[in-house]
PDB file of N, CA and C in Angstrom:
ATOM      1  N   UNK A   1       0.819  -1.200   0.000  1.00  0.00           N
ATOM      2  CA  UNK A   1       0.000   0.000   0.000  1.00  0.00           C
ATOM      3  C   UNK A   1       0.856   1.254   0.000  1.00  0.00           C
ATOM      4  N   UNK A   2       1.854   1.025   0.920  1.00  0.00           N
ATOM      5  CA  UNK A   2       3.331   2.458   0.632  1.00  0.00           C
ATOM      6  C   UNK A   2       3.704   2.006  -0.251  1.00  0.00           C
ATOM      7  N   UNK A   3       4.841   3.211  -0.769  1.00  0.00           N
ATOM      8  CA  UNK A   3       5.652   3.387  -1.763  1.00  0.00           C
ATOM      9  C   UNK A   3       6.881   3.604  -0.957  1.00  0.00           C
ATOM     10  N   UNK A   4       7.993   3.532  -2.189  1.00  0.00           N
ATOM     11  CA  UNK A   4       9.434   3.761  -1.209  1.00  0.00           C
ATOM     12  C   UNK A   4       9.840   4.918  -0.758  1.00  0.00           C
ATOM     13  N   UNK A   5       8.705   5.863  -1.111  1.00  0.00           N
ATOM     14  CA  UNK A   5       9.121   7.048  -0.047  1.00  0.00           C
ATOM     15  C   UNK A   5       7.854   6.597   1.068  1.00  0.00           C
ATOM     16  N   UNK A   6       7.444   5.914   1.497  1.00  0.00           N
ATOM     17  CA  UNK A   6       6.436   5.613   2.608  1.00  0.00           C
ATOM     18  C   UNK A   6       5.112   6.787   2.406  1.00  0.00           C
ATOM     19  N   UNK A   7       4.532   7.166   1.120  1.00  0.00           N
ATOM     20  CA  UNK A   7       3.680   7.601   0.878  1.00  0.00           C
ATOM     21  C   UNK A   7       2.804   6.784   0.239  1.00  0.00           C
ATOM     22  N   UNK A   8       1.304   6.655   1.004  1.00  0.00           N
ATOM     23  CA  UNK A   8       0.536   5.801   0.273  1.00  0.00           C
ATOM     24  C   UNK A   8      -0.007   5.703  -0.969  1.00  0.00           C
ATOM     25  N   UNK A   9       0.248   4.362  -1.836  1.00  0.00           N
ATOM     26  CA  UNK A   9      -0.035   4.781  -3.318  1.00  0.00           C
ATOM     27  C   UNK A   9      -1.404   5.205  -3.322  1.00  0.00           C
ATOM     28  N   UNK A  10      -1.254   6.103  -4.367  1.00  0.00           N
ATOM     29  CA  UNK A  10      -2.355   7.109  -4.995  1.00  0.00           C
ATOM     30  C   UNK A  10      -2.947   8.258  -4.239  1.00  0.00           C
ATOM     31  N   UNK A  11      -1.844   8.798  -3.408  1.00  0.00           N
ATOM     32  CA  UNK A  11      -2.250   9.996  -2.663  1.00  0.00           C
ATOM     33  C   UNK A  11      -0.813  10.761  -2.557  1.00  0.00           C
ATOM     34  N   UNK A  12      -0.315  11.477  -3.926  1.00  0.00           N
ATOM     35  CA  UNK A  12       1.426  12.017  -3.764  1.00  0.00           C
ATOM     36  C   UNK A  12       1.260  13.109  -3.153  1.00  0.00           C
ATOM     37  N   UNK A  13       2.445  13.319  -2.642  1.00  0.00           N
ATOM     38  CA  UNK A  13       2.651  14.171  -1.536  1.00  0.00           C
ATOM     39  C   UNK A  13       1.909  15.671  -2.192  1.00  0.00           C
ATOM     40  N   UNK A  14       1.863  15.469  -3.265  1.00  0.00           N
ATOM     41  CA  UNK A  14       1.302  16.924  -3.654  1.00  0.00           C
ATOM     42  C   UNK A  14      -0.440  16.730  -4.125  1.00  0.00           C
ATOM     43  N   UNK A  15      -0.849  15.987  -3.208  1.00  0.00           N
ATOM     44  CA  UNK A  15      -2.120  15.802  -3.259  1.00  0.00           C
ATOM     45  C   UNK A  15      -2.876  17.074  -2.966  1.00  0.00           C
ATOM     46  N   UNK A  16      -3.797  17.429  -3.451  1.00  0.00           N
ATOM     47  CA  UNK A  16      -4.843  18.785  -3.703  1.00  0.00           C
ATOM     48  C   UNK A  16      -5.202  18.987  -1.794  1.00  0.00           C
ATOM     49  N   UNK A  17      -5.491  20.017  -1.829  1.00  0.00           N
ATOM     50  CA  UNK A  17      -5.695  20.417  -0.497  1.00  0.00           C
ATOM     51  C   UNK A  17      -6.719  21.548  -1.103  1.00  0.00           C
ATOM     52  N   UNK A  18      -7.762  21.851  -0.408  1.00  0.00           N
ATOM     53  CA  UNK A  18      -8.298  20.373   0.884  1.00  0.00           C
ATOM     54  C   UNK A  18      -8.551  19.324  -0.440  1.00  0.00           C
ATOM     55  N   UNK A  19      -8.437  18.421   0.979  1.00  0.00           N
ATOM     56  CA  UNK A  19      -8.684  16.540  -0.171  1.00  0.00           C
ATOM     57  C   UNK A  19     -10.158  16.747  -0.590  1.00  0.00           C
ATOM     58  N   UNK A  20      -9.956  15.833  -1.959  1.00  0.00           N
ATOM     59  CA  UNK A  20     -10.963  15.578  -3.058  1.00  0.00           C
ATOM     60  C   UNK A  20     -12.120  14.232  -2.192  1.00  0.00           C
ATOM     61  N   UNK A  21     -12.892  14.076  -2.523  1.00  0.00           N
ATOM     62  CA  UNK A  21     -13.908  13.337  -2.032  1.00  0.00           C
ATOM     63  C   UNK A  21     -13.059  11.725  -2.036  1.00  0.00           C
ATOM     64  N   UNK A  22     -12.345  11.843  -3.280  1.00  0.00           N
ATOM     65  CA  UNK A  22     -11.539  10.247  -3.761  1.00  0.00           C
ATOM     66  C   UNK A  22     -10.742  10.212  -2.959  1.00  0.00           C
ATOM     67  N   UNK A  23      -9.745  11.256  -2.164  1.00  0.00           N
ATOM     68  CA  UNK A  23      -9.272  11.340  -1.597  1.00  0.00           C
ATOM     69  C   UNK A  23      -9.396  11.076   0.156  1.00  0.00           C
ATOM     70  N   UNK A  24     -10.219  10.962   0.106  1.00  0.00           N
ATOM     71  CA  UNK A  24     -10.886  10.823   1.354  1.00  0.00           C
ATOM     72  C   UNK A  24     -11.517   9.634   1.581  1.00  0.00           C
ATOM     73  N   UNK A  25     -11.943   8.863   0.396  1.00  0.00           N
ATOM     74  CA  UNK A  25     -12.543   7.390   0.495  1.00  0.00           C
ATOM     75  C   UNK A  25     -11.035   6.541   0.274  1.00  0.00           C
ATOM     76  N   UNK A  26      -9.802   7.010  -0.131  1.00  0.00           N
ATOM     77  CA  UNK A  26      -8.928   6.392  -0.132  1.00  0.00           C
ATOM     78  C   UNK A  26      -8.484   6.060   1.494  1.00  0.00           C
ATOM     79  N   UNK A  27      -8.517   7.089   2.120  1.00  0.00           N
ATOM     80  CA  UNK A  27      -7.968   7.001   3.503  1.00  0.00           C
ATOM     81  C   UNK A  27      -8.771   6.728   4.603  1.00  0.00           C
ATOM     82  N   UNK A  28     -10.019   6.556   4.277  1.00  0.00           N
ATOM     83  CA  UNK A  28     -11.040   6.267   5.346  1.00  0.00           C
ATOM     84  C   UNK A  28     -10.173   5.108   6.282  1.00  0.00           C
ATOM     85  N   UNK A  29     -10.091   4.226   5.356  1.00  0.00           N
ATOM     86  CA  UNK A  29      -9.495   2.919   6.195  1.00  0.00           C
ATOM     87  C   UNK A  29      -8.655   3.211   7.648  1.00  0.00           C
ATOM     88  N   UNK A  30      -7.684   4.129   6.910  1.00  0.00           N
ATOM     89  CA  UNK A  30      -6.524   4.141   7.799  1.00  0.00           C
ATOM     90  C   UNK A  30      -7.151   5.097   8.570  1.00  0.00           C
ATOM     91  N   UNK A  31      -7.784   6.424   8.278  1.00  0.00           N
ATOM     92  CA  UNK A  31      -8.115   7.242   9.509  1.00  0.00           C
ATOM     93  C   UNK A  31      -9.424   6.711  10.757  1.00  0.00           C
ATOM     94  N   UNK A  32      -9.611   5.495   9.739  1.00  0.00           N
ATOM     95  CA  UNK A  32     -10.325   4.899  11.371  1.00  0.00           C
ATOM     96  C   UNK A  32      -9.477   4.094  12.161  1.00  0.00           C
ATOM     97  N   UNK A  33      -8.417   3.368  11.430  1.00  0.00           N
ATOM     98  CA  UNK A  33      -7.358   2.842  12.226  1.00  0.00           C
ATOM     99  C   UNK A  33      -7.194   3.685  13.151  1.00  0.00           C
ATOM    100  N   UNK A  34      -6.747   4.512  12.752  1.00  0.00           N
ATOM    101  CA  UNK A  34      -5.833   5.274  13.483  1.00  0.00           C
ATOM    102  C   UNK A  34      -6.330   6.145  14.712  1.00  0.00           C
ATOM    103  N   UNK A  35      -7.678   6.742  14.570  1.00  0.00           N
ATOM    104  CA  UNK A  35      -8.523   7.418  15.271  1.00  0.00           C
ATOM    105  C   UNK A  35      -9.125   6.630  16.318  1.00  0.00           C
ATOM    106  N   UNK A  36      -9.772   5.224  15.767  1.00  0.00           N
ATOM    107  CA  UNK A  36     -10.446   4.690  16.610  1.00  0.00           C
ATOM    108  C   UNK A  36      -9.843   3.613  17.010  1.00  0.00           C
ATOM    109  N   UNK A  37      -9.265   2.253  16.162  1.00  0.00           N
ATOM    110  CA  UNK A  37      -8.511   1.276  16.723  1.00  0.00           C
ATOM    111  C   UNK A  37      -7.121   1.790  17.739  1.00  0.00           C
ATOM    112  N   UNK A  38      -6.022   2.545  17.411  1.00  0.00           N
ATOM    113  CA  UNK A  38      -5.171   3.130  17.526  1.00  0.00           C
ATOM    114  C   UNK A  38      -5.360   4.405  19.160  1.00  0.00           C
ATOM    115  N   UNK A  39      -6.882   4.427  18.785  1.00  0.00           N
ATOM    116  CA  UNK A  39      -7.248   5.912  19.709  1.00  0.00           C
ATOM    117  C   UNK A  39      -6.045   6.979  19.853  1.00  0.00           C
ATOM    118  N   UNK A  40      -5.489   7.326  18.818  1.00  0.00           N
ATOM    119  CA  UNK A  40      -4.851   8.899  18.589  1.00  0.00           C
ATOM    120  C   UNK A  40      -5.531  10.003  18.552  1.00  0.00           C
ATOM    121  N   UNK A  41      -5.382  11.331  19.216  1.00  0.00           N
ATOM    122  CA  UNK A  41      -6.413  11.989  19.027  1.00  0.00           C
ATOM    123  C   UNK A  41      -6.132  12.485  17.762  1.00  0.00           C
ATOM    124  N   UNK A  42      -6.928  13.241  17.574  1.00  0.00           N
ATOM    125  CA  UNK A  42      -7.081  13.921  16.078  1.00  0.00           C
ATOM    126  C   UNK A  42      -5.501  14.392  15.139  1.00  0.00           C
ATOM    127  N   UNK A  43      -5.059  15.591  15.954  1.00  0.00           N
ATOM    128  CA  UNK A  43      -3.714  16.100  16.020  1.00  0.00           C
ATOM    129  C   UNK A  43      -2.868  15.128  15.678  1.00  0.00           C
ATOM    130  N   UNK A  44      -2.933  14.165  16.294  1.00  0.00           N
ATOM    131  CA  UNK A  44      -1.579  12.848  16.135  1.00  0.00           C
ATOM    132  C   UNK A  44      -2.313  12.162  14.541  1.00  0.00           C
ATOM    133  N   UNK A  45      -3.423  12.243  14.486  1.00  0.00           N
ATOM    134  CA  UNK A  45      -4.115  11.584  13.161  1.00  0.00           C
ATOM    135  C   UNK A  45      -3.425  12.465  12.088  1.00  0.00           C
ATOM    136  N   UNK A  46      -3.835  13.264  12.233  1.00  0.00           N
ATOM    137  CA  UNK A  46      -3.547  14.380  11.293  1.00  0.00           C
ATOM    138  C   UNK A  46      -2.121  14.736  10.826  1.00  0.00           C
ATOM    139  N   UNK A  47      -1.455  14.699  11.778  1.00  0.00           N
ATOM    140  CA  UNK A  47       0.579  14.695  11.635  1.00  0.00           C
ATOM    141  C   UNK A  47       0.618  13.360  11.022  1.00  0.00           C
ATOM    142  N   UNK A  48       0.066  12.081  11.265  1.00  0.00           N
ATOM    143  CA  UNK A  48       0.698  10.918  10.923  1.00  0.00           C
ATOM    144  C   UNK A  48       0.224  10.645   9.160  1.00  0.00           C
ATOM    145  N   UNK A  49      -0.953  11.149   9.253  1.00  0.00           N
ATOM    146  CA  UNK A  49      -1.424  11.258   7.767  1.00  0.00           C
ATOM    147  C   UNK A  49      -0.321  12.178   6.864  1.00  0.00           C
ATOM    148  N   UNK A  50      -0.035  13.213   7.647  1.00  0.00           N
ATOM    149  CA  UNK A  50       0.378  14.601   6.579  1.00  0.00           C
ATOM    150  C   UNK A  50       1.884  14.085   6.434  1.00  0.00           C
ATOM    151  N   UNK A  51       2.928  13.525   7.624  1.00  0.00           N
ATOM    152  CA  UNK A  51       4.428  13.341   7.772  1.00  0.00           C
ATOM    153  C   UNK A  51       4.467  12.025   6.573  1.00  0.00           C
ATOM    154  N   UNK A  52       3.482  10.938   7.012  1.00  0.00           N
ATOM    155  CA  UNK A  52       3.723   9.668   6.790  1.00  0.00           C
ATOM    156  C   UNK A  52       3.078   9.184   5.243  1.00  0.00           C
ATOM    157  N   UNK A  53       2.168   9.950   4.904  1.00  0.00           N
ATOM    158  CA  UNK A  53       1.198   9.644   3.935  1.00  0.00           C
ATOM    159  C   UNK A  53       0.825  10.770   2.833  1.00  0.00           C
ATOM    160  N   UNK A  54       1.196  12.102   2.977  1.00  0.00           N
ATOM    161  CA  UNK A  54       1.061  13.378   2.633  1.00  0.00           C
ATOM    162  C   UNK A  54      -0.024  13.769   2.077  1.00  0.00           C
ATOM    163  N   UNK A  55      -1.249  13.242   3.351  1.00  0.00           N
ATOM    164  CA  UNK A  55      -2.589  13.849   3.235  1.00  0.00           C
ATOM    165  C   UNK A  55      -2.863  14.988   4.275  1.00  0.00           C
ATOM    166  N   UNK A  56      -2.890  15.737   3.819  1.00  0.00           N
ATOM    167  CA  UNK A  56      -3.334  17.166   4.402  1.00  0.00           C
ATOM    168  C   UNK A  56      -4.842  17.734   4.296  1.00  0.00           C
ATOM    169  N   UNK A  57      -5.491  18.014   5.801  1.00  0.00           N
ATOM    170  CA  UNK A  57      -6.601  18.105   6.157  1.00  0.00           C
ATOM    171  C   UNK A  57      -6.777  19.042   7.457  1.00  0.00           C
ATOM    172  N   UNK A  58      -7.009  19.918   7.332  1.00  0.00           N
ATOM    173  CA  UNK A  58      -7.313  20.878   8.549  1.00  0.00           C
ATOM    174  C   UNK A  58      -7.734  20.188   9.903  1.00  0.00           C
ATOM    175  N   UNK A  59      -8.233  20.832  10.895  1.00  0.00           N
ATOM    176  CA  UNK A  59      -8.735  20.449  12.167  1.00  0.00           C
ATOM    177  C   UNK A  59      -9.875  20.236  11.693  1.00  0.00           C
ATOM    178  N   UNK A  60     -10.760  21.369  11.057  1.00  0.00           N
ATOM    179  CA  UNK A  60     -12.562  21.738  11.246  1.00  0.00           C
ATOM    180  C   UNK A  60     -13.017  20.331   9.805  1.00  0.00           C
ATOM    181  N   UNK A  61     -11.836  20.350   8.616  1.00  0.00           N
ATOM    182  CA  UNK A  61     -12.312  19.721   7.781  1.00  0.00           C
ATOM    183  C   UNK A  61     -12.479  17.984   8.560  1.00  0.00           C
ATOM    184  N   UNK A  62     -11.619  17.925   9.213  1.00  0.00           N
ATOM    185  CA  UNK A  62     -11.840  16.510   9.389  1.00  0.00           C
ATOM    186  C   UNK A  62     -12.657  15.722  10.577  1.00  0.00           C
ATOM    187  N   UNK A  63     -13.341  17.240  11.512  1.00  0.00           N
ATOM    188  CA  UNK A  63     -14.021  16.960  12.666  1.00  0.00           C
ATOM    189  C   UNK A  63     -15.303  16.976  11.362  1.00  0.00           C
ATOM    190  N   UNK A  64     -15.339  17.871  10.218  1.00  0.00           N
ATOM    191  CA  UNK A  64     -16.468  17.508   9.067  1.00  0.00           C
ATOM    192  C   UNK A  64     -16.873  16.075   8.792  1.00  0.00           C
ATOM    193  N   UNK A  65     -15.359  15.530   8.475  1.00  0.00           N
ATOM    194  CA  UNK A  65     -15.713  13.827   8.154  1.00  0.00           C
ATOM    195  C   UNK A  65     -15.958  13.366   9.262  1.00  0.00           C
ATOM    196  N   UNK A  66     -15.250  13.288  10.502  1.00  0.00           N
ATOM    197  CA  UNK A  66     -15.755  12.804  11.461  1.00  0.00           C
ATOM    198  C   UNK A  66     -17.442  12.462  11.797  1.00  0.00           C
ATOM    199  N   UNK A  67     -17.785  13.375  11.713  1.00  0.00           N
ATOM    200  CA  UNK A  67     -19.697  13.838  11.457  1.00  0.00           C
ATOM    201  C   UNK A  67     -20.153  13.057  10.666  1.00  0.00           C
ATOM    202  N   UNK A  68     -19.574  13.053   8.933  1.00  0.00           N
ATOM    203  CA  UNK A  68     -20.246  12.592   8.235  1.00  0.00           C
ATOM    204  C   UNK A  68     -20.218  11.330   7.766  1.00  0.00           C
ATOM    205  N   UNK A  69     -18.981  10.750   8.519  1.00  0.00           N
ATOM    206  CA  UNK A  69     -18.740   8.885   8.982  1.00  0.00           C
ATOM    207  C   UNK A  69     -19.447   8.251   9.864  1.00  0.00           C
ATOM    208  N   UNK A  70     -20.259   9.327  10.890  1.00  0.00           N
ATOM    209  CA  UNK A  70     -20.385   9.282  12.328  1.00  0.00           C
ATOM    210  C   UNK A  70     -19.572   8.267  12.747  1.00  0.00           C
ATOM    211  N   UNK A  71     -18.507   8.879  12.916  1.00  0.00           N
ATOM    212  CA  UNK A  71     -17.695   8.078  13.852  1.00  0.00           C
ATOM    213  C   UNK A  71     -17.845   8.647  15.672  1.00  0.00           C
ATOM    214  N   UNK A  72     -17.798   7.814  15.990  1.00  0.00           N
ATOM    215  CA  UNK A  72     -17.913   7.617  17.723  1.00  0.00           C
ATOM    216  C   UNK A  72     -16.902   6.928  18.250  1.00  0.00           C
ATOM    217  N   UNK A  73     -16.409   8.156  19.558  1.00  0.00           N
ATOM    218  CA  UNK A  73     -15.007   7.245  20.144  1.00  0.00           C
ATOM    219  C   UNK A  73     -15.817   7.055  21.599  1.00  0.00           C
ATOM    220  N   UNK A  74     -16.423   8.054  21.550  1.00  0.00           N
ATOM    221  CA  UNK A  74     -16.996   7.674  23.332  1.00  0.00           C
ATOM    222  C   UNK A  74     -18.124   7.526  23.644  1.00  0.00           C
ATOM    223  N   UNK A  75     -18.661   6.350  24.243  1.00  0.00           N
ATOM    224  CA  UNK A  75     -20.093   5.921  24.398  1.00  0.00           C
ATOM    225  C   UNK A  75     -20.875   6.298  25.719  1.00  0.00           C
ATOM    226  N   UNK A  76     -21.424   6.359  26.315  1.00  0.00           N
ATOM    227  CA  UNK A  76     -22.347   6.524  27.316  1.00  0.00           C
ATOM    228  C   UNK A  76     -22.542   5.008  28.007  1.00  0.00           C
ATOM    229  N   UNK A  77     -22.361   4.866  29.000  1.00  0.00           N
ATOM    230  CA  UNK A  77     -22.451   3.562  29.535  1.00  0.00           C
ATOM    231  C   UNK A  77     -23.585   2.682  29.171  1.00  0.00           C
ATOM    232  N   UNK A  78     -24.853   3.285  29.042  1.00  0.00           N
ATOM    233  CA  UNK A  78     -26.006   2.892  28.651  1.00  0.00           C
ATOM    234  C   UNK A  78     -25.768   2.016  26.874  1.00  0.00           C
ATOM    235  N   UNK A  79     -25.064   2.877  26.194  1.00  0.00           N
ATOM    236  CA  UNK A  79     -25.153   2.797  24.913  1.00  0.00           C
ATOM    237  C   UNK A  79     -24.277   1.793  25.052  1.00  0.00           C
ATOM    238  N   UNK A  80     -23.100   1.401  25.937  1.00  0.00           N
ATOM    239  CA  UNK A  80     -22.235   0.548  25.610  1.00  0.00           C
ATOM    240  C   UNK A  80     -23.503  -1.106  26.248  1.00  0.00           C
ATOM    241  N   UNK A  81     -24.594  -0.804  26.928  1.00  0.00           N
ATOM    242  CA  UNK A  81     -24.997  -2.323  27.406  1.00  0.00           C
ATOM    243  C   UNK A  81     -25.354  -2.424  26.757  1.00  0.00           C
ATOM    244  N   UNK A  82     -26.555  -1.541  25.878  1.00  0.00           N
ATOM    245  CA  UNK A  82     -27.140  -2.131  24.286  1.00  0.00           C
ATOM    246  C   UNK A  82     -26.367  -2.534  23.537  1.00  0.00           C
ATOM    247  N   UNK A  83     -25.309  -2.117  23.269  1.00  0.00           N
ATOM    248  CA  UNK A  83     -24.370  -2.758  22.148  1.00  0.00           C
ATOM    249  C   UNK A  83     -24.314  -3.694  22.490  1.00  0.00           C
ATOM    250  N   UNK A  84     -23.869  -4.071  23.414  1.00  0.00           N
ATOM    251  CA  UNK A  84     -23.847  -5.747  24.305  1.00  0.00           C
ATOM    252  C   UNK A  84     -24.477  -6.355  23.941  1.00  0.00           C
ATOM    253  N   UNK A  85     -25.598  -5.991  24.373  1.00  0.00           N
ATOM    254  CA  UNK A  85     -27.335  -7.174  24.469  1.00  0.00           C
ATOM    255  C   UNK A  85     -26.927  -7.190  22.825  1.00  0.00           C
ATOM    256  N   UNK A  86     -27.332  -6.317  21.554  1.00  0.00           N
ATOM    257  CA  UNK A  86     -27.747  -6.394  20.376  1.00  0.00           C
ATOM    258  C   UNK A  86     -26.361  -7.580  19.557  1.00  0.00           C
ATOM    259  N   UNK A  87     -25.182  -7.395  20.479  1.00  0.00           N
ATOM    260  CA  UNK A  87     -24.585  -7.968  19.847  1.00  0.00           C
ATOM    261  C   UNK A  87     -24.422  -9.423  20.573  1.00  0.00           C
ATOM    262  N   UNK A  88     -24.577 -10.033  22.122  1.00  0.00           N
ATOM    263  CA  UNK A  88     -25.407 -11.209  22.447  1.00  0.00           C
ATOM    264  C   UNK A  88     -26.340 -11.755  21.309  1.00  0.00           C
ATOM    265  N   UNK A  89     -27.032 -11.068  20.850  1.00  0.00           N
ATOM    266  CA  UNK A  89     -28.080 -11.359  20.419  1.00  0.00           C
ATOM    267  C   UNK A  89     -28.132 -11.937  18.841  1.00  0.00           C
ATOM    268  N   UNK A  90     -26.909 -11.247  18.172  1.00  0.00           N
ATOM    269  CA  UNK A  90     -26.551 -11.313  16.954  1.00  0.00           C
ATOM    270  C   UNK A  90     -25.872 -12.973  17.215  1.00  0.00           C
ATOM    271  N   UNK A  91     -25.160 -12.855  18.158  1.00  0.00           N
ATOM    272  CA  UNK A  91     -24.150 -14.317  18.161  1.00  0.00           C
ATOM    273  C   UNK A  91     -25.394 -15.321  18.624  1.00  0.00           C
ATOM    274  N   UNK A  92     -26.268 -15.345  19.455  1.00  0.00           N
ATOM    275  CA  UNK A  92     -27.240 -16.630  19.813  1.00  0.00           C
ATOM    276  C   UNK A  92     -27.901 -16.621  18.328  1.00  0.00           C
ATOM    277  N   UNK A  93     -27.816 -15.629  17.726  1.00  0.00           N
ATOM    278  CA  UNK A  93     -29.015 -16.127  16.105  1.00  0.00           C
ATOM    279  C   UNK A  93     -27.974 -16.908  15.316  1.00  0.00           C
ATOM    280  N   UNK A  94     -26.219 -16.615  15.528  1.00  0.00           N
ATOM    281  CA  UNK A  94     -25.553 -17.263  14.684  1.00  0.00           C
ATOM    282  C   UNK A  94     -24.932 -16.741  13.796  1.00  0.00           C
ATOM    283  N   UNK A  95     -25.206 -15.397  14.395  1.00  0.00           N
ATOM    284  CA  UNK A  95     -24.166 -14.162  13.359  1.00  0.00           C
ATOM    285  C   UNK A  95     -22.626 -14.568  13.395  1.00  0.00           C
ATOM    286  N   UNK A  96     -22.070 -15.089  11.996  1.00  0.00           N
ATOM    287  CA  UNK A  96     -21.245 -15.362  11.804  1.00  0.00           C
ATOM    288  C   UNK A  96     -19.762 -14.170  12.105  1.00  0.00           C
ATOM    289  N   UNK A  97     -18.940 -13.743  12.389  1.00  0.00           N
ATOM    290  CA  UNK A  97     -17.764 -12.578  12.971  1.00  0.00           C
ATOM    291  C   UNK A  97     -17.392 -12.681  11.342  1.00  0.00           C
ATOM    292  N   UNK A  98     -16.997 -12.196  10.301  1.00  0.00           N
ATOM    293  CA  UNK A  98     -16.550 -12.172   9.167  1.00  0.00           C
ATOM    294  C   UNK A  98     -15.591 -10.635   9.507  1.00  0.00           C
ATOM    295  N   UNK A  99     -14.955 -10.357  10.353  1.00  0.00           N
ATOM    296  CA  UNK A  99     -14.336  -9.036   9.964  1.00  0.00           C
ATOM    297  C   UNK A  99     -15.044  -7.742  10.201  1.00  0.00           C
ATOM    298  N   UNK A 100     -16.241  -7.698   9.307  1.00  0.00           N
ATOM    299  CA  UNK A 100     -16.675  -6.198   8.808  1.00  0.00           C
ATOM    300  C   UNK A 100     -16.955  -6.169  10.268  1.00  0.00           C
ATOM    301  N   UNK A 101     -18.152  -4.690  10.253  1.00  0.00           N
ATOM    302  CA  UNK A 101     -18.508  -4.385  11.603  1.00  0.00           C
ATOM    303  C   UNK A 101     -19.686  -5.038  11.144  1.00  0.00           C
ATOM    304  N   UNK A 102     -20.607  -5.011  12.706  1.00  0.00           N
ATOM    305  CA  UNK A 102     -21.897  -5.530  12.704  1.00  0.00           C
ATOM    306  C   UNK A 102     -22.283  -4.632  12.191  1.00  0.00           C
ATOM    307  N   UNK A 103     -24.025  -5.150  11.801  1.00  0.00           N
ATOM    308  CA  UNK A 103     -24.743  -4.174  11.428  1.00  0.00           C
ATOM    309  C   UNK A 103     -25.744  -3.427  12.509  1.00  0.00           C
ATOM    310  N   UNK A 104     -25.236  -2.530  13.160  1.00  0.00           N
ATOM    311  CA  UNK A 104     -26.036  -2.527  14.562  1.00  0.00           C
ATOM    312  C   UNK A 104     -25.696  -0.934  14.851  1.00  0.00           C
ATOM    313  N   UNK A 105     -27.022  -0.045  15.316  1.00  0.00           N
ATOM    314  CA  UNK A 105     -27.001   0.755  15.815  1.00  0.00           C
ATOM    315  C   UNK A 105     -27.433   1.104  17.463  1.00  0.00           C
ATOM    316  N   UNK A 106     -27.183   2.169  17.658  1.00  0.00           N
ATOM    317  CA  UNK A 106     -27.399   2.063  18.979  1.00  0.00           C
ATOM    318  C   UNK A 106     -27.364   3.805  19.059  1.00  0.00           C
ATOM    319  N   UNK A 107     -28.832   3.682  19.512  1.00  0.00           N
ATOM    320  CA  UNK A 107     -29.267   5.272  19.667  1.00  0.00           C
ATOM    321  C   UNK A 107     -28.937   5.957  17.923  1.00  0.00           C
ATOM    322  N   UNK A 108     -28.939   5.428  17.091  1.00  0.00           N
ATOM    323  CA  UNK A 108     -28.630   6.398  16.114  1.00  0.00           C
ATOM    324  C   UNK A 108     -27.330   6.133  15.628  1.00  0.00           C
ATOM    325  N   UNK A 109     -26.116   5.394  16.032  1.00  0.00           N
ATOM    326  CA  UNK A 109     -24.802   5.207  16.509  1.00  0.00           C
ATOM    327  C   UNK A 109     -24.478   3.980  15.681  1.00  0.00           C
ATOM    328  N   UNK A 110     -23.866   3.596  14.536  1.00  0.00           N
ATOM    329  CA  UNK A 110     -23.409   2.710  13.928  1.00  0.00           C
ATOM    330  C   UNK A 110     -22.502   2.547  14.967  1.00  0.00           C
ATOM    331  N   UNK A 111     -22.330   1.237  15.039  1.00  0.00           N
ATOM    332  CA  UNK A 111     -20.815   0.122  16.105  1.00  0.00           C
ATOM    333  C   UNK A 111     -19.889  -0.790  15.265  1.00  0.00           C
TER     334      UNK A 111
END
């Protein structure tokens, strides 16, 4: 997925600013790595994208995607037992784990 300058193919360092929509479905992957598996805050997202990958994205633009991924780092205790139960519930029907995420909301809240 890098190149031998450790820039990810199809995003060169002189990628358009602000990023193109393509640009942004290219990196989804990694900026949920990184945001949510990883839990970096934003700032550290944002340096590791721009140093490592030479995607460049403001603060406000990417609290934008943030919104429009709805991504969620912090749950409400409540929201975390439903996830529970719904996902109990998925495994007694026999919901197979394949990777992706479930298909499950909670309050509005893709998981």
């Amino acid at each position: 997925m890098a190149s031998e300058n450790g820039v990810v193919s199809g995003l060169a360092r002189t990628s358009s600013f602000p990023p193109t929509p393509d640009n942004w479905n290219f990196i989804w992957s990694l900026f949920i790595r990184l945001y949510i598996d990883e839990k970096k805050t934003l700032n550290e997202v944002r340096r590791i994208l721009d140093q490592e990958h030479g995607f460049r994205a403001t603060k406000k633009i990417c609290n934008q995607r943030i919104i429009t991924w709805n991504i969620q780092k912090n749950y409400k205790a409540s929201e975390k037992e439903e996830a529970a139960r719904i996902l109990r519930t998925y495994k007694d029907d026999g919901f197979k784990d394949t990777g992706k995420r479930y298909p499950a909301k909670v309050p509005g809240r893709n998981f």
